[in-house]
C-alpha atoms as a PDB file:
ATOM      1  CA  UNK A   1       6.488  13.907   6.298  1.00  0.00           C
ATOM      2  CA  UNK A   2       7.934  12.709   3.204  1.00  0.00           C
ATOM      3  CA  UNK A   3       7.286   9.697   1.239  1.00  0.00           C
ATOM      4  CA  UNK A   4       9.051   6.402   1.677  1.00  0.00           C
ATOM      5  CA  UNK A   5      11.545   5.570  -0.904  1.00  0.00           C
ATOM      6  CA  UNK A   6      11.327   2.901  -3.088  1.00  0.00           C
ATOM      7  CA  UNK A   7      13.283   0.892  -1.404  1.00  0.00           C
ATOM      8  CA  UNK A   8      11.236   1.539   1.957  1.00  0.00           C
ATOM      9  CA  UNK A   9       8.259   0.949   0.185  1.00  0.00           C
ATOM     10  CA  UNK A  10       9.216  -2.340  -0.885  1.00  0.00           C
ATOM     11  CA  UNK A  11      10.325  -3.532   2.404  1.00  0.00           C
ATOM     12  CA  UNK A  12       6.788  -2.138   3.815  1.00  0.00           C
ATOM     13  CA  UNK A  13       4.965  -4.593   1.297  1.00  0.00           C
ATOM     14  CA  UNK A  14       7.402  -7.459   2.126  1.00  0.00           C
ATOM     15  CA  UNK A  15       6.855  -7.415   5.647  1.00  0.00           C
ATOM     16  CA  UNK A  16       2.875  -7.392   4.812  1.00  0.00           C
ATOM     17  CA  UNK A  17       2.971 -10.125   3.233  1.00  0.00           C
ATOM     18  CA  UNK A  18       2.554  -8.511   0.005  1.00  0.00           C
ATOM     19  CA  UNK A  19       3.904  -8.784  -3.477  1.00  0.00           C
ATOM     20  CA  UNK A  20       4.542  -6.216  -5.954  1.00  0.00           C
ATOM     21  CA  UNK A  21       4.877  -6.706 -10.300  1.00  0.00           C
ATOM     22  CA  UNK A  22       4.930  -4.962 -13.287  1.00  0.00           C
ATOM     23  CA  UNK A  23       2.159  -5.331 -15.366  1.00  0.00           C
ATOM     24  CA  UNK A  24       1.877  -3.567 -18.679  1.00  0.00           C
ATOM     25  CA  UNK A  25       3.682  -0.507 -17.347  1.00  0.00           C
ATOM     26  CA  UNK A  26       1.378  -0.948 -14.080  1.00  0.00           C
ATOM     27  CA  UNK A  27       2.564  -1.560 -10.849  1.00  0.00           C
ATOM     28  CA  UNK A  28       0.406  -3.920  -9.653  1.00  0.00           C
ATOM     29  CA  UNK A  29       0.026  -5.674  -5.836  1.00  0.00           C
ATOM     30  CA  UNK A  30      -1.037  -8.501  -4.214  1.00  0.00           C
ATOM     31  CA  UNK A  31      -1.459  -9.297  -0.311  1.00  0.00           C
ATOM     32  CA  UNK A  32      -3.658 -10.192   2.201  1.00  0.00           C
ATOM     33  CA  UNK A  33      -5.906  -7.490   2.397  1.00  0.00           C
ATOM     34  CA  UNK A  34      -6.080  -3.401   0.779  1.00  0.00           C
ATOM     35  CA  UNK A  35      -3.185  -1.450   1.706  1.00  0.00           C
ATOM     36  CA  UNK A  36      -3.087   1.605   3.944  1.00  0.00           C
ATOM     37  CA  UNK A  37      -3.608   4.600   2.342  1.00  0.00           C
ATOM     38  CA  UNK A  38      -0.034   6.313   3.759  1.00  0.00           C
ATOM     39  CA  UNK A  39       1.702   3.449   1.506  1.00  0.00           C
ATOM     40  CA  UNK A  40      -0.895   3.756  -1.248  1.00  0.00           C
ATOM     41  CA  UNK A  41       0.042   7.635  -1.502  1.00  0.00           C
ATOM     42  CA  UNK A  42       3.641   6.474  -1.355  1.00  0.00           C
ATOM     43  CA  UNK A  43       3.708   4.681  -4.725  1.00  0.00           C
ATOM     44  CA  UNK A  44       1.925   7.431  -6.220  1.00  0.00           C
ATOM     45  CA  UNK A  45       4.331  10.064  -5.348  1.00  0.00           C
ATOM     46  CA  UNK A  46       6.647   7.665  -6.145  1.00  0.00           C
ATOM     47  CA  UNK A  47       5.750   5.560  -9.281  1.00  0.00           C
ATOM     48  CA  UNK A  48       8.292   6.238 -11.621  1.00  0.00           C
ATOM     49  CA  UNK A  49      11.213   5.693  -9.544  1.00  0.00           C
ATOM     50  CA  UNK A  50       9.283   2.270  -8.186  1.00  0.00           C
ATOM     51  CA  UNK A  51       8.144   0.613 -11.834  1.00  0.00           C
ATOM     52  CA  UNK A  52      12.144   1.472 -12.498  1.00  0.00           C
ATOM     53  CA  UNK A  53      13.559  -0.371  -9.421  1.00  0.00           C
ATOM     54  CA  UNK A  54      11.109  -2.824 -10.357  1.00  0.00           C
ATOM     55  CA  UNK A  55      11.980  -3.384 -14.001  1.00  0.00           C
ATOM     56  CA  UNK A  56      15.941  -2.657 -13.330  1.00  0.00           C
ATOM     57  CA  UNK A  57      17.021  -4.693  -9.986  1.00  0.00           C
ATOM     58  CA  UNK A  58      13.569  -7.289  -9.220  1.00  0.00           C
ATOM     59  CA  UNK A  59      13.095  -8.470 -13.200  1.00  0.00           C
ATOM     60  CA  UNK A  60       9.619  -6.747 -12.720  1.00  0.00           C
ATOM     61  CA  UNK A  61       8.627  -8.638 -10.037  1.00  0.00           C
ATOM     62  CA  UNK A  62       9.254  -8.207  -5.979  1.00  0.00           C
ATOM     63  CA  UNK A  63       9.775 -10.723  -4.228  1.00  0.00           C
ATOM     64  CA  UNK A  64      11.594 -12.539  -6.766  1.00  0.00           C
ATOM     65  CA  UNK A  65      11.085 -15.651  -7.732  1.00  0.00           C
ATOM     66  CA  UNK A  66      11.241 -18.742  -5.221  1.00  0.00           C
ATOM     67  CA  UNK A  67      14.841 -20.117  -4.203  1.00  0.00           C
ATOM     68  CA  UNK A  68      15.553 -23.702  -4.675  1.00  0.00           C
ATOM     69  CA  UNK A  69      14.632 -23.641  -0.555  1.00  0.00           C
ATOM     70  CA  UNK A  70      11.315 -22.003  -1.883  1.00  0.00           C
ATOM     71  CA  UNK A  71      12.068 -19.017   0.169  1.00  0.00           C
ATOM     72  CA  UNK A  72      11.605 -15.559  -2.629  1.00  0.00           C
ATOM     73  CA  UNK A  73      14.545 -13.841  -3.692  1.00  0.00           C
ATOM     74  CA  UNK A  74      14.636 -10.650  -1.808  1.00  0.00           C
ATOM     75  CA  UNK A  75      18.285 -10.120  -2.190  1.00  0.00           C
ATOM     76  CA  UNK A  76      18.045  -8.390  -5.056  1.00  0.00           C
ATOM     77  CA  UNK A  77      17.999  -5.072  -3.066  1.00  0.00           C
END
């Protein structure tokens, strides 16, 4: 099987309830509890291309910031 895309990935962590950022070149997430491993050995194969969709498209940060309706800016991707 290959691993998710970056985009796949970050749709995986938004429907966990978790939240991805860029933190001194480190991607770093947050969410309810650890991730599963398949996802875990998702951003590792795919780091690089993640930190850049990251840093390019989600100002470092996914989801974005709260909306004025305090929903987060996911329409970045």
């Amino acid at each position: 099987m290959e691993p998710r895309t970056p985009i796949q990935i970050l749709r995986c962590l938004d429907l966990g309830g978790y939240s991805a950022r860029m933190v001194g070149g480190r991607i770093e997430t947050r969410g309810p509890r650890p991730l599963a491993e398949p996802l875990v050995a998702d951003i590792k194969a795919n780091r690089a291309a993640l930190a850049a969709l990251l840093e390019e498209w989600c100002g470092g940060e996914y989801p974005g910031a709260p909306q004025a309706d305090g929903t987060p800016d996911t329409e970045a991707l």
